[in-house]
C-alpha atoms as a PDB file:
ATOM      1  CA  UNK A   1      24.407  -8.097 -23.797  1.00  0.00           C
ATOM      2  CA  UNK A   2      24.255  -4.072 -25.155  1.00  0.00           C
ATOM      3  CA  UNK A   3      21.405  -3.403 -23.256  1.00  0.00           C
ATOM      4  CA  UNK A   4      20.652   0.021 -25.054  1.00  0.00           C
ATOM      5  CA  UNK A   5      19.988   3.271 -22.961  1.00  0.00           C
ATOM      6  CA  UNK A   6      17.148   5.679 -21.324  1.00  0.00           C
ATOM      7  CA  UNK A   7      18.166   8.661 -19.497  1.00  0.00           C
ATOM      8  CA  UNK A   8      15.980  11.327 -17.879  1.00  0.00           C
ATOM      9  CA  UNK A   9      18.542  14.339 -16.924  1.00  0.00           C
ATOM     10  CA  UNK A  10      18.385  18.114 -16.747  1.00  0.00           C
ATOM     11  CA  UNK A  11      19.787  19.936 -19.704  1.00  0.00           C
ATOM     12  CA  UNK A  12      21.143  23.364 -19.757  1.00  0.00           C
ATOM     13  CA  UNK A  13      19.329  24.350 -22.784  1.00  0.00           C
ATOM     14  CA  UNK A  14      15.980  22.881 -22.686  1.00  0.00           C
ATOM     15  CA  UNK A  15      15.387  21.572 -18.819  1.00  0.00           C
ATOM     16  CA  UNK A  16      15.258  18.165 -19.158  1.00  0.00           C
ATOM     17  CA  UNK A  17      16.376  16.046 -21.675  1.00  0.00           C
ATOM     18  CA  UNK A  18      15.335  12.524 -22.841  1.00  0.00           C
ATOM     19  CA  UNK A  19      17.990  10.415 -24.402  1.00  0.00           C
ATOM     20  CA  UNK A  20      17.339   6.897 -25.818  1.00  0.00           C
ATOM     21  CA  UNK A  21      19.673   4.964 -27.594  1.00  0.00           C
ATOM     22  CA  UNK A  22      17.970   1.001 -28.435  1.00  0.00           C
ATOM     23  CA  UNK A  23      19.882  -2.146 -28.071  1.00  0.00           C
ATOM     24  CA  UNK A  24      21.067  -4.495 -31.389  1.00  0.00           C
ATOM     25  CA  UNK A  25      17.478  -5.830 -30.783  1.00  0.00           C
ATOM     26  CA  UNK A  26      15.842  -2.552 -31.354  1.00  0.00           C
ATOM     27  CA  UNK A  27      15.103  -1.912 -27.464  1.00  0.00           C
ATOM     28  CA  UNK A  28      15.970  -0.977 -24.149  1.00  0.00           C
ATOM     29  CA  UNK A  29      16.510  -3.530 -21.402  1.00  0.00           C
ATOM     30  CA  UNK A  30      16.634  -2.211 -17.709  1.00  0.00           C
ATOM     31  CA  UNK A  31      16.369  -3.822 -14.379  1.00  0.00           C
ATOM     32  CA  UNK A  32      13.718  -2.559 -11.828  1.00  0.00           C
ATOM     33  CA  UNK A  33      16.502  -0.166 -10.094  1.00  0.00           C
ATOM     34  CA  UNK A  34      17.424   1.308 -12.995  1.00  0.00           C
ATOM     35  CA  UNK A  35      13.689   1.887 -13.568  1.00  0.00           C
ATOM     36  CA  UNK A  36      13.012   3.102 -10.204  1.00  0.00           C
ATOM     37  CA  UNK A  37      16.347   5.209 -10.412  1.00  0.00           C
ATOM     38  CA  UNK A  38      15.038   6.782 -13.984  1.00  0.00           C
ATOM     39  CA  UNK A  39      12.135   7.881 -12.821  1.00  0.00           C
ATOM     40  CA  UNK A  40      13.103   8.701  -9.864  1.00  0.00           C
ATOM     41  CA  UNK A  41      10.554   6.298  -7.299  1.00  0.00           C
ATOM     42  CA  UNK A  42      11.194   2.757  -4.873  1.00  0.00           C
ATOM     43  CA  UNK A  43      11.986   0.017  -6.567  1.00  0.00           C
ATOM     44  CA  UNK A  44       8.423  -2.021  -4.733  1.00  0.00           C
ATOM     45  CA  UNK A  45       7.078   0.317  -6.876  1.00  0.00           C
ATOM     46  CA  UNK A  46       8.410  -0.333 -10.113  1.00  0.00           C
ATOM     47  CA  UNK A  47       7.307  -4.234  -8.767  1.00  0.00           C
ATOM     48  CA  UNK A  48       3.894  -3.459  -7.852  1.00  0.00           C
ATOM     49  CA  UNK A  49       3.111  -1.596 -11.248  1.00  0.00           C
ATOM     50  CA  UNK A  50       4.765  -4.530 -13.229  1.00  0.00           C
ATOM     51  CA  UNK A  51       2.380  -7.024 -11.341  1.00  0.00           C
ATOM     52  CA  UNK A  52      -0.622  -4.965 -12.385  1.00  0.00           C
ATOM     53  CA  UNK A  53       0.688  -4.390 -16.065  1.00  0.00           C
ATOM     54  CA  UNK A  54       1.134  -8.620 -16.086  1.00  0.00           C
ATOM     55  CA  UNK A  55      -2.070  -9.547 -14.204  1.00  0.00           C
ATOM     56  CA  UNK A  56      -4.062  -7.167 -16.546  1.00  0.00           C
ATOM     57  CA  UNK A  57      -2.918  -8.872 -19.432  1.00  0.00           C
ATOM     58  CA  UNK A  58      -1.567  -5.499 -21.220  1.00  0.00           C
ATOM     59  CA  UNK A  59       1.844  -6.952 -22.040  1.00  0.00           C
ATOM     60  CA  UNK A  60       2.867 -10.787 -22.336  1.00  0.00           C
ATOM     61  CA  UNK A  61       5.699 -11.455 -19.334  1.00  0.00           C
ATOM     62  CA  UNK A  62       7.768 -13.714 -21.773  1.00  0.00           C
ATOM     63  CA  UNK A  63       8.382 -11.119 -24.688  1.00  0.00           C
ATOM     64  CA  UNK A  64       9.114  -7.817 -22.032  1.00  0.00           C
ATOM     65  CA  UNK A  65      11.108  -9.636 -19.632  1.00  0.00           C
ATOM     66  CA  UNK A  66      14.462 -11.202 -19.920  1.00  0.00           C
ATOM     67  CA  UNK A  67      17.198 -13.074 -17.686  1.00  0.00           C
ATOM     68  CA  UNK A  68      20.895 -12.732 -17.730  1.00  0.00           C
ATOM     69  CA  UNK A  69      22.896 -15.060 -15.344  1.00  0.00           C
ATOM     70  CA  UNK A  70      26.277 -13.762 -14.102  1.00  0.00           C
ATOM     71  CA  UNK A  71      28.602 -15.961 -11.883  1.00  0.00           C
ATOM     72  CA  UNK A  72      29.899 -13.765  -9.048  1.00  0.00           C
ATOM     73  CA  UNK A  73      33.724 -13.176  -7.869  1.00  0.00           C
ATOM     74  CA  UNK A  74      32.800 -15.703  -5.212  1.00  0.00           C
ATOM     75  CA  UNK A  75      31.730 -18.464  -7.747  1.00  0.00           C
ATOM     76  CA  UNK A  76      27.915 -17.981  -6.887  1.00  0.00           C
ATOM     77  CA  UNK A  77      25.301 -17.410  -9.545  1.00  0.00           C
ATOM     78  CA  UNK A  78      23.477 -14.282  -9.871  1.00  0.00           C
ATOM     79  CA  UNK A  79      20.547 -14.011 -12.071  1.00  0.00           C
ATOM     80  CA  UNK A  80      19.304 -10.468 -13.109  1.00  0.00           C
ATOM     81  CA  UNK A  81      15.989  -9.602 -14.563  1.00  0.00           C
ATOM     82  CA  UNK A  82      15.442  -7.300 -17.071  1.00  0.00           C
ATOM     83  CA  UNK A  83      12.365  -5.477 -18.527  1.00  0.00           C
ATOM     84  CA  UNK A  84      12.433  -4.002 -22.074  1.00  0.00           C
ATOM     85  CA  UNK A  85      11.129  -0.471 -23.582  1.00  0.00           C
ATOM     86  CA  UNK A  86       7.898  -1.789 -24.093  1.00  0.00           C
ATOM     87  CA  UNK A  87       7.506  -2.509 -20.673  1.00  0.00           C
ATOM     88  CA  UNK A  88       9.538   0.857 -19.306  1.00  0.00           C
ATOM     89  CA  UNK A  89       6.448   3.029 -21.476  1.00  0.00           C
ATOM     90  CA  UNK A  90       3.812   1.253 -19.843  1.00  0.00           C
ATOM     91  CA  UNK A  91       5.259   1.879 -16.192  1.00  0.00           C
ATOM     92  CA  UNK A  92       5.334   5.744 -17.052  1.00  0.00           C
ATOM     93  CA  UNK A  93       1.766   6.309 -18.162  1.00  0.00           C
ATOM     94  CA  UNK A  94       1.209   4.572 -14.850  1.00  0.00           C
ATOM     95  CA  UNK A  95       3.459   6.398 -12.618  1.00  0.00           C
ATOM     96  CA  UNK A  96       3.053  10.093 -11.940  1.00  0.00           C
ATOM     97  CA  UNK A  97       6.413  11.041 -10.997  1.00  0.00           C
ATOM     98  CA  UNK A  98       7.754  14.194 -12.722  1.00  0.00           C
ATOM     99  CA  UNK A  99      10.149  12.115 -14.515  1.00  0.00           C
ATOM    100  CA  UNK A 100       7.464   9.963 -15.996  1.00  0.00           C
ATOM    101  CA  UNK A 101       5.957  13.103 -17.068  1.00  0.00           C
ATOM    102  CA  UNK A 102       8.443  14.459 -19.045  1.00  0.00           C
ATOM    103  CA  UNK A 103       8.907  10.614 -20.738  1.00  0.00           C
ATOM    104  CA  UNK A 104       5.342  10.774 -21.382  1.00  0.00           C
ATOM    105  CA  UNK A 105       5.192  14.089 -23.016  1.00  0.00           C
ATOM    106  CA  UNK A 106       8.636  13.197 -25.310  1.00  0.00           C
ATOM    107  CA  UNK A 107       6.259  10.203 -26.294  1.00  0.00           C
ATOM    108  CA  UNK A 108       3.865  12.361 -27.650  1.00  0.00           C
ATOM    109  CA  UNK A 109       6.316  14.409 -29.214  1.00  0.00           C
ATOM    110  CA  UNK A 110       7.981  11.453 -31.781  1.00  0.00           C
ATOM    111  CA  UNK A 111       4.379  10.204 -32.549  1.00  0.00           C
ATOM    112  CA  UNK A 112       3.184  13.380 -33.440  1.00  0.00           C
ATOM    113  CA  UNK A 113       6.205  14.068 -35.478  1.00  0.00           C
ATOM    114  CA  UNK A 114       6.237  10.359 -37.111  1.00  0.00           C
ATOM    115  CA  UNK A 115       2.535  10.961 -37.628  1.00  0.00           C
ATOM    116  CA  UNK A 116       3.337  14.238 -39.520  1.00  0.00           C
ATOM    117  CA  UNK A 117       6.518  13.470 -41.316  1.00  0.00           C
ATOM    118  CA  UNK A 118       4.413  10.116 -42.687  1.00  0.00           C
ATOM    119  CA  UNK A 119       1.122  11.574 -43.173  1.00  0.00           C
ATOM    120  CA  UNK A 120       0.188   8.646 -45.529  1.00  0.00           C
ATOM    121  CA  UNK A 121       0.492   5.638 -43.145  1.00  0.00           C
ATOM    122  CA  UNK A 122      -2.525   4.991 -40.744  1.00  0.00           C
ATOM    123  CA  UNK A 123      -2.589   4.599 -37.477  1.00  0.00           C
ATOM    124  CA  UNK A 124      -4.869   2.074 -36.453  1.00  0.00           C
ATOM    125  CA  UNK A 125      -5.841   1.080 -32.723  1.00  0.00           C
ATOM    126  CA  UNK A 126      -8.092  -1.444 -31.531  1.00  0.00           C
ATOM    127  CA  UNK A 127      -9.808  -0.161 -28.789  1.00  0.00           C
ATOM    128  CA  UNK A 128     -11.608  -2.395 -26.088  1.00  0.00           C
ATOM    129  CA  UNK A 129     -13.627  -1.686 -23.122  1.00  0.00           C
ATOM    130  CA  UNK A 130     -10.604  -2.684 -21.129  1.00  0.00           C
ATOM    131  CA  UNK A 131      -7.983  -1.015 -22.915  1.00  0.00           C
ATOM    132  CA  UNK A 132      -6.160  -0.835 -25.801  1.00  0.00           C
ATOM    133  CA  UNK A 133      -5.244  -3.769 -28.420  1.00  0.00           C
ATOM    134  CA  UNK A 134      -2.524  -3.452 -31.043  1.00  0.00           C
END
């Protein structure tokens, strides 16, 4: 399974650079270390956040989360979760560590530039009391 990449690292030129390259599927897939390791908090974090993402209903479990069983060099069966990009964008506007930050603000960046290079196509949000609806 190409999983597709995100990497938050420093640069030499800029400070800290944001690379993200999307799976065959057109997104990223990463497990809750590799979350917690990108931006750089525990791992019961990255759980606790994606219980509160879930339970509020902001993203449907079945379409951001995926399984991938592996058998072991010992025959046993390993299965690994993953959680895609859609899911990994929602964690950082919830988590305030520096790396989220810098994700957060390279967000802004390609909609702003999308926005301006396509200054023709809408961008239309449904807003609700309880958050947003797209």
């Amino acid at each position: 399974m190409n999983r597709g990449t995100l990497k938050i690292e420093p640069s030499h030129t800029s400070g800290v650079q944001v690379s993200l390259i999307l799976s065959d599927d057109g997104t990223v897939w990463m497990s809750v270390e590799e979350i917690a390791h990108t931006f750089n908090i525990l791992a019961a974090s990255v759980v606790r956040q994606i219980k509160k993402i879930l339970v509020a209903g902001e993203l449907c479990e079945k379409e951001v989360r995926r399984e991938q069983t592996t058998t072991l060099p010992d025959g046993r069966l390993c299965i690994a979760e993953y959680y895609n990009l859609d899911m990994i964008i929602a964690l950082c506007f919830s988590i305030k560590s520096y790396p989220c930050v810098v994700f957060r603000r390279w967000i802004r960046q390609r909609l702003v530039q999308t926005l301006k290079s396509k200054s023709t196509t809408p961008l239309i949000l449904q807003i609700r009391a309880d958050g947003i609806i797209n």
